[in-house]
N, C-alpha and C. Protein backbone atom coordinates (compact mmCIF):
# COMPACT_ATOMS: atom_id res chain seq x y z
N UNK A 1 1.24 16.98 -18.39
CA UNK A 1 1.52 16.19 -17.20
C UNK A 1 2.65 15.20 -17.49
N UNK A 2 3.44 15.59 -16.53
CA UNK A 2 4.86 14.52 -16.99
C UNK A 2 4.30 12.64 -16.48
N UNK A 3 4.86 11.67 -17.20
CA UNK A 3 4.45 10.64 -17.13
C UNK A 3 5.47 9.72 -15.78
N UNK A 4 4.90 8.82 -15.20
CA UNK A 4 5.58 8.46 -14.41
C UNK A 4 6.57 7.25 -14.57
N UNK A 5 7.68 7.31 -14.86
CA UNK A 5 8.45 5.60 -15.95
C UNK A 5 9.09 5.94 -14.97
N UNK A 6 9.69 6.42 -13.86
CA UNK A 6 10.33 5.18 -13.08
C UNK A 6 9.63 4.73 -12.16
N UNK A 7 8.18 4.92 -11.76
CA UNK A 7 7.02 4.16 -11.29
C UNK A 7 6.38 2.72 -12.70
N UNK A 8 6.13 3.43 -13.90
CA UNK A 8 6.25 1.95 -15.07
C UNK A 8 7.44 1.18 -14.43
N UNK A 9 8.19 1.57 -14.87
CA UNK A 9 9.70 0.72 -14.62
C UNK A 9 9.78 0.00 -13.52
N UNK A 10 9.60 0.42 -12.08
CA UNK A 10 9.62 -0.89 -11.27
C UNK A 10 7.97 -1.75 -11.17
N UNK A 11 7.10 -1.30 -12.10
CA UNK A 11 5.87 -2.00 -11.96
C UNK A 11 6.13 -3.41 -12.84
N UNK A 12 7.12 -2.71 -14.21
CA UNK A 12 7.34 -3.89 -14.63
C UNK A 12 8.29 -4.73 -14.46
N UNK A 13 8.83 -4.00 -13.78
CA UNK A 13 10.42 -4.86 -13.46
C UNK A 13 9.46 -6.13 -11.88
N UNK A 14 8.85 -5.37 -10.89
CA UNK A 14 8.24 -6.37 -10.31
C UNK A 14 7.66 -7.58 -11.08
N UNK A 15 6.64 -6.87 -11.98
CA UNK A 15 5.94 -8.03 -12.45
C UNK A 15 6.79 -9.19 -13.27
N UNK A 16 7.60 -8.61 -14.08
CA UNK A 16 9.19 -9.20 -14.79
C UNK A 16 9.55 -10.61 -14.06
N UNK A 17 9.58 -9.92 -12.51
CA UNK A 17 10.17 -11.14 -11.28
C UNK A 17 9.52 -12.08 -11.10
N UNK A 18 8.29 -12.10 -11.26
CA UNK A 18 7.26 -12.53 -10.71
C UNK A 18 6.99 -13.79 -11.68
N UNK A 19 7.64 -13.28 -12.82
CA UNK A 19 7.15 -14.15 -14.35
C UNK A 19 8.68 -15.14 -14.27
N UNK A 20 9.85 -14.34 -13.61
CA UNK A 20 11.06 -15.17 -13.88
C UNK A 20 10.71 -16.09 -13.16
N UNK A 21 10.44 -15.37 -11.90
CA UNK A 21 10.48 -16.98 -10.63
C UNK A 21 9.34 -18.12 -11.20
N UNK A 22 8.32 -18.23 -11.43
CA UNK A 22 7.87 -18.86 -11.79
C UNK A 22 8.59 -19.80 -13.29
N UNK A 23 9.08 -19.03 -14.18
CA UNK A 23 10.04 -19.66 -15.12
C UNK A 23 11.65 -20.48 -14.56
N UNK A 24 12.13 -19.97 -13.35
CA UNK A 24 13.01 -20.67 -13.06
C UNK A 24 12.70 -21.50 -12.17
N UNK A 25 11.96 -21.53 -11.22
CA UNK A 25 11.61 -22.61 -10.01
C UNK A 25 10.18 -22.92 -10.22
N UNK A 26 8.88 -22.77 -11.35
CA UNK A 26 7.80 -23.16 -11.49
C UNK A 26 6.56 -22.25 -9.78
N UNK A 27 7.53 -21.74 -9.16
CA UNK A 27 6.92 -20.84 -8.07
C UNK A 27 5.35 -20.23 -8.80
N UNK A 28 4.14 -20.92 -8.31
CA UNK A 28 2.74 -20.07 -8.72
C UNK A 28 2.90 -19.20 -7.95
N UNK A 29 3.16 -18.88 -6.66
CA UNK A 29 3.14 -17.72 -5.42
C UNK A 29 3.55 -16.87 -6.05
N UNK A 30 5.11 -16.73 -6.59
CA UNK A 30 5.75 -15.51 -7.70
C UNK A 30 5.20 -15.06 -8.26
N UNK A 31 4.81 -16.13 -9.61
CA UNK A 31 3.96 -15.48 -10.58
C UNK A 31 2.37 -14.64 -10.12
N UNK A 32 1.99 -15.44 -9.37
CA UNK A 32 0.67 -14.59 -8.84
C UNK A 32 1.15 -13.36 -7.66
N UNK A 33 1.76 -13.31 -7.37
CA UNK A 33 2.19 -11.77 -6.26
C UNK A 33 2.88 -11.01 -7.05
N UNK A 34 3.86 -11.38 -7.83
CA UNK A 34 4.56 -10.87 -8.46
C UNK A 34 3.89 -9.81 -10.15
N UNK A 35 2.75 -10.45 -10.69
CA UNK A 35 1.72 -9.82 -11.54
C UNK A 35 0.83 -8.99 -10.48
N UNK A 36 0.52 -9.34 -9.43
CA UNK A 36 -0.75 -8.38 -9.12
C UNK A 36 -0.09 -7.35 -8.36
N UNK A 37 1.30 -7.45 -8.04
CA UNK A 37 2.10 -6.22 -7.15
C UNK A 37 2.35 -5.22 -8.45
N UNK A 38 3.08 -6.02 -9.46
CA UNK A 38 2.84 -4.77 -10.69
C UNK A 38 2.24 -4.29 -11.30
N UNK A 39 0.72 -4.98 -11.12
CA UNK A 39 -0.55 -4.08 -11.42
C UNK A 39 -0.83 -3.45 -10.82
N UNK A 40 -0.82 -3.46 -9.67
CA UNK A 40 -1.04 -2.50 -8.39
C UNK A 40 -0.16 -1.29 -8.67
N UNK A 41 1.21 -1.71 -8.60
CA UNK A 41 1.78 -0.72 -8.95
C UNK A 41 1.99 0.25 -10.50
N UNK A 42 1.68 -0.11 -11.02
CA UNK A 42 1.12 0.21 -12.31
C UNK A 42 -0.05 1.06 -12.47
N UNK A 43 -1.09 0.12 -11.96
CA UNK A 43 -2.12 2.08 -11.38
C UNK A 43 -1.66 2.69 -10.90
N UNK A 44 -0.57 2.55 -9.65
CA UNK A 44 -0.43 4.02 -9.23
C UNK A 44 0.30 4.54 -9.53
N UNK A 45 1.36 3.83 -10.66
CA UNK A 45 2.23 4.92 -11.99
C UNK A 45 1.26 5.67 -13.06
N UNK A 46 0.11 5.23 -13.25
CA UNK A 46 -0.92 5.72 -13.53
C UNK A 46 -1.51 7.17 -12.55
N UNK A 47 -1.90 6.70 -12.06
CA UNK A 47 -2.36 7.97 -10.98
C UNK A 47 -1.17 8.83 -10.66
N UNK A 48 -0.39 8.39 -10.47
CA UNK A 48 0.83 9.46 -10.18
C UNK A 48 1.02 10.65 -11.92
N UNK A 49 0.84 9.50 -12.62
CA UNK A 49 1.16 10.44 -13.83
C UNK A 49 0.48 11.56 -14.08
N UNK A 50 -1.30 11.18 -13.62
CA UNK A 50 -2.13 12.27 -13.96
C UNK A 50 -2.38 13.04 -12.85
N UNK A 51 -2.16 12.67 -11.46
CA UNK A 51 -2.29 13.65 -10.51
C UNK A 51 -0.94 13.31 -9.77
N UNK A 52 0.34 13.99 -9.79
CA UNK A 52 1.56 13.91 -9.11
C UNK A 52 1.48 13.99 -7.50
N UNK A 53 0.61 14.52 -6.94
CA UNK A 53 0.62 14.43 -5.51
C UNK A 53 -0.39 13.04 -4.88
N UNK A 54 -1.20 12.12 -5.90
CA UNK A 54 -1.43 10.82 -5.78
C UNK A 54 -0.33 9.84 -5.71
N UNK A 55 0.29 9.77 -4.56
CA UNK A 55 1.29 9.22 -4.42
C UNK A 55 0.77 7.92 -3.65
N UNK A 56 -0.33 7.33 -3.40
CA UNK A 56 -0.75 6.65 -2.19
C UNK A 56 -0.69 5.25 -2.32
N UNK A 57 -1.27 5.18 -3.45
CA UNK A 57 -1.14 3.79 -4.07
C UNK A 57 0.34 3.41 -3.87
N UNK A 58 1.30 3.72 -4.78
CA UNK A 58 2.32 3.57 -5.04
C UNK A 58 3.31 3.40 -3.78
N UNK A 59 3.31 4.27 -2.91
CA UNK A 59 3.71 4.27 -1.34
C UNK A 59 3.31 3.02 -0.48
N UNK A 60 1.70 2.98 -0.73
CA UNK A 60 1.50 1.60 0.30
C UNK A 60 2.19 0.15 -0.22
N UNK A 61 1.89 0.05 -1.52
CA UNK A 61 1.87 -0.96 -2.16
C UNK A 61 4.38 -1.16 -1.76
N UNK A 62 4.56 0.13 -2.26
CA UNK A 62 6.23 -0.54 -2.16
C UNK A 62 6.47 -0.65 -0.76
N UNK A 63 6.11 0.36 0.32
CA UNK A 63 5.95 -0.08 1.83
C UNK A 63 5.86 -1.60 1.80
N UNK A 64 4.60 -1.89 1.41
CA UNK A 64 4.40 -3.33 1.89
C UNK A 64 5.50 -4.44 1.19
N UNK A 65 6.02 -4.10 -0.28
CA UNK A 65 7.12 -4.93 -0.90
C UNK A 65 8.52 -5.09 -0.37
N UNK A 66 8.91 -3.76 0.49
CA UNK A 66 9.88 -3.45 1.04
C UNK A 66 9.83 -4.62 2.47
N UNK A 67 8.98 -4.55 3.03
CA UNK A 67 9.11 -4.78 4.10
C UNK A 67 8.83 -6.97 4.20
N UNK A 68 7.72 -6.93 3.10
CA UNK A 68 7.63 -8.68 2.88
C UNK A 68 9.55 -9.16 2.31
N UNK A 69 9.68 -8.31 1.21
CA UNK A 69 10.51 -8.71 0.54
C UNK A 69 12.38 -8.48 1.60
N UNK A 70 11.87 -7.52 2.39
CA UNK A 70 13.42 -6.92 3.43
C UNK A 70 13.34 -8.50 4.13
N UNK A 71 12.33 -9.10 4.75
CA UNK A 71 12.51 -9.71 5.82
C UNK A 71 12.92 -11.72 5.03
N UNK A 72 12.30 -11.52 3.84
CA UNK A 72 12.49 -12.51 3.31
C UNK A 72 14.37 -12.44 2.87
N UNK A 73 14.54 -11.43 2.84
CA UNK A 73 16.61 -11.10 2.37
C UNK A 73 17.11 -11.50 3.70
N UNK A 74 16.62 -10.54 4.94
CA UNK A 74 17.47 -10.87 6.48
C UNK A 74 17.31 -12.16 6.41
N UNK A 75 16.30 -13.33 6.22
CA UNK A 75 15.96 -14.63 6.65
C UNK A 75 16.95 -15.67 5.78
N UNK A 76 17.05 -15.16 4.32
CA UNK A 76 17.64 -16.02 3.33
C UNK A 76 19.30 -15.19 3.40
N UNK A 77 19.88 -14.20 3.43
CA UNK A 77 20.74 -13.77 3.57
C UNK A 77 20.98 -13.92 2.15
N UNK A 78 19.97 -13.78 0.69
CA UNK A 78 20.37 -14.09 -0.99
C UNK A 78 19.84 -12.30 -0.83
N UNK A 79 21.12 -12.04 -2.04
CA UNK A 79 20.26 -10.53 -2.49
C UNK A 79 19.72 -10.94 -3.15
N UNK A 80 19.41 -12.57 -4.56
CA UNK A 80 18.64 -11.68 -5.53
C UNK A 80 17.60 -13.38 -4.69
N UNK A 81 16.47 -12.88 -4.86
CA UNK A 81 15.25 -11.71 -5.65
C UNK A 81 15.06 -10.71 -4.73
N UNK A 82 15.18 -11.64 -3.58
CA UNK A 82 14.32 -10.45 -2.29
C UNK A 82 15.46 -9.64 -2.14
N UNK A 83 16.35 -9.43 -1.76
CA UNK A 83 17.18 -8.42 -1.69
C UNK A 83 17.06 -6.92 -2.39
N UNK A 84 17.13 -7.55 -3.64
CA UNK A 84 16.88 -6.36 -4.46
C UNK A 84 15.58 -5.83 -5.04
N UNK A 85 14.52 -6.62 -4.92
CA UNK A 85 13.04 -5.60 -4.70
C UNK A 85 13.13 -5.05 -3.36
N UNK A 86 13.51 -5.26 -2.14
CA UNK A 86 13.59 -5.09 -0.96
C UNK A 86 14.46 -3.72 -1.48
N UNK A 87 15.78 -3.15 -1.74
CA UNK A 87 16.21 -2.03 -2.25
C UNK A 87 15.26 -1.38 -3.20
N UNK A 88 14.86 -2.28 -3.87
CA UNK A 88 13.80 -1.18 -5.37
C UNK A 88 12.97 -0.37 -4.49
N UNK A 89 12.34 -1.21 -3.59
CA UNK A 89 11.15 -0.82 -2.78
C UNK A 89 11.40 0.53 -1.84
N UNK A 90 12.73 0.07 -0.94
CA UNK A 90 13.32 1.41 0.09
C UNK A 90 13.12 2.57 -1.05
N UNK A 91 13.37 2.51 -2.66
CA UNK A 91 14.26 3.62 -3.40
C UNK A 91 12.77 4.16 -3.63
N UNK A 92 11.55 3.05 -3.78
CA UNK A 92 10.87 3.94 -4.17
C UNK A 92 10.04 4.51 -3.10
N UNK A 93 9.87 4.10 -2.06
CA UNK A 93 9.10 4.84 -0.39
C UNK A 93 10.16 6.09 -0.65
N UNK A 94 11.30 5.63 -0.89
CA UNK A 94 11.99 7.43 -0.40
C UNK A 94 11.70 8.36 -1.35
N UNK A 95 11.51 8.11 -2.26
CA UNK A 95 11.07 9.03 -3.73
C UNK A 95 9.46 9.69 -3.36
N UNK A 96 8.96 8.78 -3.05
CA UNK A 96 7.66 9.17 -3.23
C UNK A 96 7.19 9.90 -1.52
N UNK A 97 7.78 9.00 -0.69
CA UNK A 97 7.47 10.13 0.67
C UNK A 97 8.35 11.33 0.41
N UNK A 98 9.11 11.76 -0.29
CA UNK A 98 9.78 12.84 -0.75
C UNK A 98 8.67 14.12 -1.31
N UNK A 99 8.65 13.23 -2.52
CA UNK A 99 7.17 13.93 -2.99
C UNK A 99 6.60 14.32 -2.42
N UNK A 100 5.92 13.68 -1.31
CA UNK A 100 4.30 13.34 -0.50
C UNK A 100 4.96 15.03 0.44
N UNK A 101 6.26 14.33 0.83
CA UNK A 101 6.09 15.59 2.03
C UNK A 101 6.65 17.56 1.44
N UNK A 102 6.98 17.36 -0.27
CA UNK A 102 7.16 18.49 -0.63
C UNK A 102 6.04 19.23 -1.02
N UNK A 103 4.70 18.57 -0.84
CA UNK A 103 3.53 19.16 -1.40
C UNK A 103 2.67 20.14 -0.61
């Protein structure tokens, strides 16, 4: 069973964010959304690894990052942070509804 690292990869790259913001602006909200979005997403780089058409987790969870994190970019007009989880997020809904709908 092939393993899922570019599902690891943005689980930790979320959680990564989550640990900066709190290191650069003392943000608890970051650090706490930002760890439990990459655990979240982290099981379901997990589940994806061992069953590839378990895409569900992983789908809801960046859906929902995409869309907190899109509206927080339109509002602040900053790409980074929200900007670009807001892209991580689009890259990974399209990957994985890709998946979802080749099965």
């Amino acid at each position: 069973m092939p393993v899922d690292v570019i599902g690891y990869a943005f689980a930790a790259t979320v959680a990564a964010g989550g640990v900066l913001g709190y290191v650069k602006a003392a943000s608890t909200p970051s650090l706490v959304m930002g760890l439990a979005s990459g655990a979240v997403l982290g099981i379901g780089a997990y589940q994806t690894s061992n069953d590839p058409k378990n895409v569900y987790t992983s789908l809801v969870t960046s859906g929902i990052l995409m869309g907190i994190m899109g509206a927080r970019f339109i509002n602040s007009g900053k790409f980074m942070p929200a900007g670009l989880v807001a892209t991580l997020s689009l890259l990974m809904v399209a990957r994985l509804g890709m998946r979802l709908m080749n099965q």
